[in-house]
N, C-alpha and C. Protein backbone atom coordinates (compact mmCIF):
# COMPACT_ATOMS: atom_id res chain seq x y z
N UNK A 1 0.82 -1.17 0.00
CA UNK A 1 0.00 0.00 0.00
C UNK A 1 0.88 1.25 0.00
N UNK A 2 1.42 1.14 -0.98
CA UNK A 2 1.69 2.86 -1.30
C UNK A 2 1.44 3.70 -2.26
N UNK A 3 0.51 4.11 -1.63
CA UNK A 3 -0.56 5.23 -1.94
C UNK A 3 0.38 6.25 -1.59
N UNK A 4 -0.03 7.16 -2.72
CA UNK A 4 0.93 8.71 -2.10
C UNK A 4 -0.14 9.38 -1.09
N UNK A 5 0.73 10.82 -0.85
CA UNK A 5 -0.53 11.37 0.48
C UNK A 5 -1.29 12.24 -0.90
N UNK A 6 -2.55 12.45 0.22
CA UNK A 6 -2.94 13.50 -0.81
C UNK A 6 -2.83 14.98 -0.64
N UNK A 7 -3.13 15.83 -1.42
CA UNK A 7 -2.34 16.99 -1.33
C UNK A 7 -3.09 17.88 -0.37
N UNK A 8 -2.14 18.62 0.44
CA UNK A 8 -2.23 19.63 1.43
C UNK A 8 -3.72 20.77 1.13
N UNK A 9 -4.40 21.22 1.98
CA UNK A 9 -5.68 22.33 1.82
C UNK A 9 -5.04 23.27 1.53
N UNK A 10 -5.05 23.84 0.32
CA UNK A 10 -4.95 25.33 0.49
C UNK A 10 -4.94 26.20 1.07
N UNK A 11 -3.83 27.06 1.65
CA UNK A 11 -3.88 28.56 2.44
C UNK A 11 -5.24 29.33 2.22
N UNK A 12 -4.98 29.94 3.64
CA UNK A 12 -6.41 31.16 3.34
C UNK A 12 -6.26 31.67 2.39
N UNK A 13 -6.88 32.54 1.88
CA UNK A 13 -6.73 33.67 0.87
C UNK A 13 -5.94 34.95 1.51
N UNK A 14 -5.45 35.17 0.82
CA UNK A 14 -4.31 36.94 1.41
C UNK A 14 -5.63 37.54 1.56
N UNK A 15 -5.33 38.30 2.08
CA UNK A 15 -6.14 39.52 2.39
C UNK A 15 -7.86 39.57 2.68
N UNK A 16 -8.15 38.17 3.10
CA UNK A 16 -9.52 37.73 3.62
C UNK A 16 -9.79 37.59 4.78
N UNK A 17 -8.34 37.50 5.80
CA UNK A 17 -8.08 37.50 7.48
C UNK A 17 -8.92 38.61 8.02
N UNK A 18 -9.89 39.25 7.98
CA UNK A 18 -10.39 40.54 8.93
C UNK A 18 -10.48 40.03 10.35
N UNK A 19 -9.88 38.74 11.18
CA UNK A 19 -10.12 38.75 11.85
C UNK A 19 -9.81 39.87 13.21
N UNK A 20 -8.53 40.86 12.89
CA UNK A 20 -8.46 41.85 13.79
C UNK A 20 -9.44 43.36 13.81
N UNK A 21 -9.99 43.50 12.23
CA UNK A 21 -10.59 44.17 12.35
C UNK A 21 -11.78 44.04 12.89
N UNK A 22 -12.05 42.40 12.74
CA UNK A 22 -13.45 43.01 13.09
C UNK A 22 -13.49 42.83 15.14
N UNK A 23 -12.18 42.25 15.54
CA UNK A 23 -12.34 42.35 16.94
C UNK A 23 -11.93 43.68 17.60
N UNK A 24 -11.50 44.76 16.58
CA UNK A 24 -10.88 46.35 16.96
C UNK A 24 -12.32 46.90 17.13
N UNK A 25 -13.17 46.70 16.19
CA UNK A 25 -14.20 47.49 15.78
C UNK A 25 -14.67 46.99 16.67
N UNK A 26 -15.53 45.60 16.90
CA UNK A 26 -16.10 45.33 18.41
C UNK A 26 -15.44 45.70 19.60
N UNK A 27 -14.33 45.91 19.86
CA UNK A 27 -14.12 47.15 21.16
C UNK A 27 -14.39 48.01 21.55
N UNK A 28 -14.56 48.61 20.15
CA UNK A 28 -14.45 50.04 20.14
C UNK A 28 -15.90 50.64 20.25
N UNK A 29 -16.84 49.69 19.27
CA UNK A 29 -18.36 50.18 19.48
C UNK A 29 -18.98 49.75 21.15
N UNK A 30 -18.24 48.48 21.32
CA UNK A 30 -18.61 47.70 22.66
C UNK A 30 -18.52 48.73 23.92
N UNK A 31 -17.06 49.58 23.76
CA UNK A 31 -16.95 50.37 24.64
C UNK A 31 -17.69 51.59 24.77
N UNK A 32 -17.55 52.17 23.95
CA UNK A 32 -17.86 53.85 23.22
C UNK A 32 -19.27 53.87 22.58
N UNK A 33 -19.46 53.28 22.27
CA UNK A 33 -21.13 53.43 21.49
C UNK A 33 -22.12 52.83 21.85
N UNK A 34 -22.11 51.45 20.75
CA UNK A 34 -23.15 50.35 20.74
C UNK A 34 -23.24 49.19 21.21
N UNK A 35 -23.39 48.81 22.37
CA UNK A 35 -23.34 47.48 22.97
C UNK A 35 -23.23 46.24 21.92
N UNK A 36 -24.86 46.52 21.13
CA UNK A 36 -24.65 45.22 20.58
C UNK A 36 -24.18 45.05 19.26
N UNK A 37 -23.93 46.24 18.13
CA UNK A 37 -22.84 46.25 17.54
C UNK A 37 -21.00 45.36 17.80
N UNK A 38 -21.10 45.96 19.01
CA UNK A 38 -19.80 45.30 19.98
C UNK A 38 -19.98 43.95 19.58
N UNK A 39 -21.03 43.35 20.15
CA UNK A 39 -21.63 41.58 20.42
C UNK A 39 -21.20 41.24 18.95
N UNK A 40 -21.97 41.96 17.76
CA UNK A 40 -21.89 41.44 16.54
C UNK A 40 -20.52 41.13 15.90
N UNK A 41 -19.26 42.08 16.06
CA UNK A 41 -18.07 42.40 15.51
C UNK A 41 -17.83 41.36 15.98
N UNK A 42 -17.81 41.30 17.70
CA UNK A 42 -17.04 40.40 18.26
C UNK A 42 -17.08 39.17 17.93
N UNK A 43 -18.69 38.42 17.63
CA UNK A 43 -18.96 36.76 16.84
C UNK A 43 -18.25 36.95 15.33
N UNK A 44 -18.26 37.89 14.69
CA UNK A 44 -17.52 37.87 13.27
C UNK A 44 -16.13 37.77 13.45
N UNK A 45 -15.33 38.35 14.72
CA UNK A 45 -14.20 38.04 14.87
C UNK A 45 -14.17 36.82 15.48
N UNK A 46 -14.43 35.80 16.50
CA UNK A 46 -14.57 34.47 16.52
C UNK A 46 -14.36 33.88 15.41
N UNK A 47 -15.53 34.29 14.80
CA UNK A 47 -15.62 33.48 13.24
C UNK A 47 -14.72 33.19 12.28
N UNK A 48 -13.87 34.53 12.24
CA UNK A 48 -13.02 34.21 11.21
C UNK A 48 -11.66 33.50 11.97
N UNK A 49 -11.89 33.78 13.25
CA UNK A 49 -10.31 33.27 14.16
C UNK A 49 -10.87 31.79 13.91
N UNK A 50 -11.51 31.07 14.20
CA UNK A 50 -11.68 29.45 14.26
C UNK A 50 -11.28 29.31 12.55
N UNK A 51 -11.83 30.45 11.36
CA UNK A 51 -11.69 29.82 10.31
C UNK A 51 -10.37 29.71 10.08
N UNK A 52 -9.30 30.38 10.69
CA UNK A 52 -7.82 30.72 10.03
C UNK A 52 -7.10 30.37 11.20
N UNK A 53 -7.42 29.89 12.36
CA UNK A 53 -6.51 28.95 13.22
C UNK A 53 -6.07 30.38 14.47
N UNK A 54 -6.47 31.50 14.65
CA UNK A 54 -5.53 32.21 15.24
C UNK A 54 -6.70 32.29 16.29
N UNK A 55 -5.76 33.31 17.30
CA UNK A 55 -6.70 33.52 18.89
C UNK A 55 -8.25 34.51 18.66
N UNK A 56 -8.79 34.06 19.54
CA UNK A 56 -10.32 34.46 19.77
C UNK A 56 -10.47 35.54 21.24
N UNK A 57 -9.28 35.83 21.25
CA UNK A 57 -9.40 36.94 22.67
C UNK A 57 -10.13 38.07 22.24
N UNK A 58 -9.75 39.20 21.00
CA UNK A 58 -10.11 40.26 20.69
C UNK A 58 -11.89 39.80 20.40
N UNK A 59 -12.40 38.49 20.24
CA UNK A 59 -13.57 38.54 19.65
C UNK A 59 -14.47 38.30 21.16
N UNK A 60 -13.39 38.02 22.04
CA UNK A 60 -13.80 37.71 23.59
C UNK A 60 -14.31 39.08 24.23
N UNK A 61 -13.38 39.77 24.10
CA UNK A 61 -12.86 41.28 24.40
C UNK A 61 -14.22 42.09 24.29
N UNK A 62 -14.47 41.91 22.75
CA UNK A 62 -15.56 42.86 22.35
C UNK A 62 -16.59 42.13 22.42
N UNK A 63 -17.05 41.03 22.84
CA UNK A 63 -18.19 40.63 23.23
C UNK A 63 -18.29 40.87 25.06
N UNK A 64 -17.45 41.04 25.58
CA UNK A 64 -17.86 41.24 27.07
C UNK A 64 -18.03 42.84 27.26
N UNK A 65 -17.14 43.55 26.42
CA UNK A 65 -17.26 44.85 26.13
C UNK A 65 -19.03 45.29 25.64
N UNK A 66 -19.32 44.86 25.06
CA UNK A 66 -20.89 45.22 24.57
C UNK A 66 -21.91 44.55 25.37
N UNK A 67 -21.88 43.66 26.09
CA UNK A 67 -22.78 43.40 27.65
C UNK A 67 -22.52 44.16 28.48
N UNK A 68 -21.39 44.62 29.03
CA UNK A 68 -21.13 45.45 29.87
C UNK A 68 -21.87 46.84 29.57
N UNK A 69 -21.31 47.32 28.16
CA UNK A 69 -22.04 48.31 27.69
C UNK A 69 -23.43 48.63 28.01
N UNK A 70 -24.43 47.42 27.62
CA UNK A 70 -25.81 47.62 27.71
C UNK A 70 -26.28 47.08 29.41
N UNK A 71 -25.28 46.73 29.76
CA UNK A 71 -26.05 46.33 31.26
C UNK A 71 -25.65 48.13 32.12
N UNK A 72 -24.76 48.41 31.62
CA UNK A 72 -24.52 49.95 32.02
C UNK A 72 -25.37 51.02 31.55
N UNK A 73 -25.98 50.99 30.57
CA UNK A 73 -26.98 51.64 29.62
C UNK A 73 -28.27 51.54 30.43
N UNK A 74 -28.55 50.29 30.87
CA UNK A 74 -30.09 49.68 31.31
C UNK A 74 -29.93 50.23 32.77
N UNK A 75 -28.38 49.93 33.75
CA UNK A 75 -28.42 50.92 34.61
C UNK A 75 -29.09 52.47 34.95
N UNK A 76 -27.81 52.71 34.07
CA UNK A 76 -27.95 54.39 34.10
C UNK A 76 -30.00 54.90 33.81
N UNK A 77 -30.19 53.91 32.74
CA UNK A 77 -32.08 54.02 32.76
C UNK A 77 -32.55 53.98 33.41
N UNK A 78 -32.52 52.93 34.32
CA UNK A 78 -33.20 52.48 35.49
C UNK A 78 -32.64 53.45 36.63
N UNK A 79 -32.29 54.43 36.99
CA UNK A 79 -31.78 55.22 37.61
C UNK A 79 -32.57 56.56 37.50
N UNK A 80 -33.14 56.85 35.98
CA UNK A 80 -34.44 57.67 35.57
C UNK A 80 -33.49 58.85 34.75
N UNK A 81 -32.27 58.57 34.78
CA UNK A 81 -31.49 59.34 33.41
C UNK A 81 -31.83 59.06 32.18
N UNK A 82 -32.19 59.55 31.37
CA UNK A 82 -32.17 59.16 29.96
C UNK A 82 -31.28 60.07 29.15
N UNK A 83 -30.09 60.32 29.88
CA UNK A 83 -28.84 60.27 28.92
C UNK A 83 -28.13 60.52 30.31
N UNK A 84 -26.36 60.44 29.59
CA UNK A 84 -25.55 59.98 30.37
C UNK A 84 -25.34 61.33 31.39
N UNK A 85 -25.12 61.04 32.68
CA UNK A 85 -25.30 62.35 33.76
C UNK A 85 -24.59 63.43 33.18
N UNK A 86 -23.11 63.74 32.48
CA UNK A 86 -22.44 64.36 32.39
C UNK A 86 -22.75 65.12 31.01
N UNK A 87 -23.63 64.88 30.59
CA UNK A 87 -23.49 65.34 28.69
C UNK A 87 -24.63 66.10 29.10
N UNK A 88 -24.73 66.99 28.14
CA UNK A 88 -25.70 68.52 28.14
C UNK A 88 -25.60 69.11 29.32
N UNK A 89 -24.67 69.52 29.75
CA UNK A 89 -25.00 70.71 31.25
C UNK A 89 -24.47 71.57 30.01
């Protein structure tokens, strides 16, 4: 039985990796803006990290970042602010 091997999977594609962008961008909305924007970036960065073998922290990052966000949001509401204490004086 010698069978040759068969041939190796093909590399990703160049320039198809967004996996950092899209875990920058879920930080950044996660923190600063949109909670669940955050959530979304952050599963697209997962996504592409499992597809291309690399780490899933940044997609970690910006998914705890955008819960935090909206559990801080639902706070500050439930408090009877409807915007953040410091903005419009």
């Amino acid at each position: 039985m010698n069978a040759p091997y068969p041939p190796p999977p093909p590399p990703p594609a160049a320039g198809r990796d967004r996996t950092t962008l899209w875990g920058v961008l879920g930080i950044v909305f996660g923190l600063f803006c949109c909670g669940i924007l955050g959530i979304v970036f952050g599963w697209l960065s997962i996504r592409d990290a499992r597809r291309n073998g690399k780490s899933q922290l940044l997609g970690w990052l910006a998914i705890a970042f955008g819960v935090v966000n909206i559990v801080a949001s639902v706070i500050v509401r439930a408090r009877g602010h409807y915007y953040y204490p410091y903005w419009y004086r």
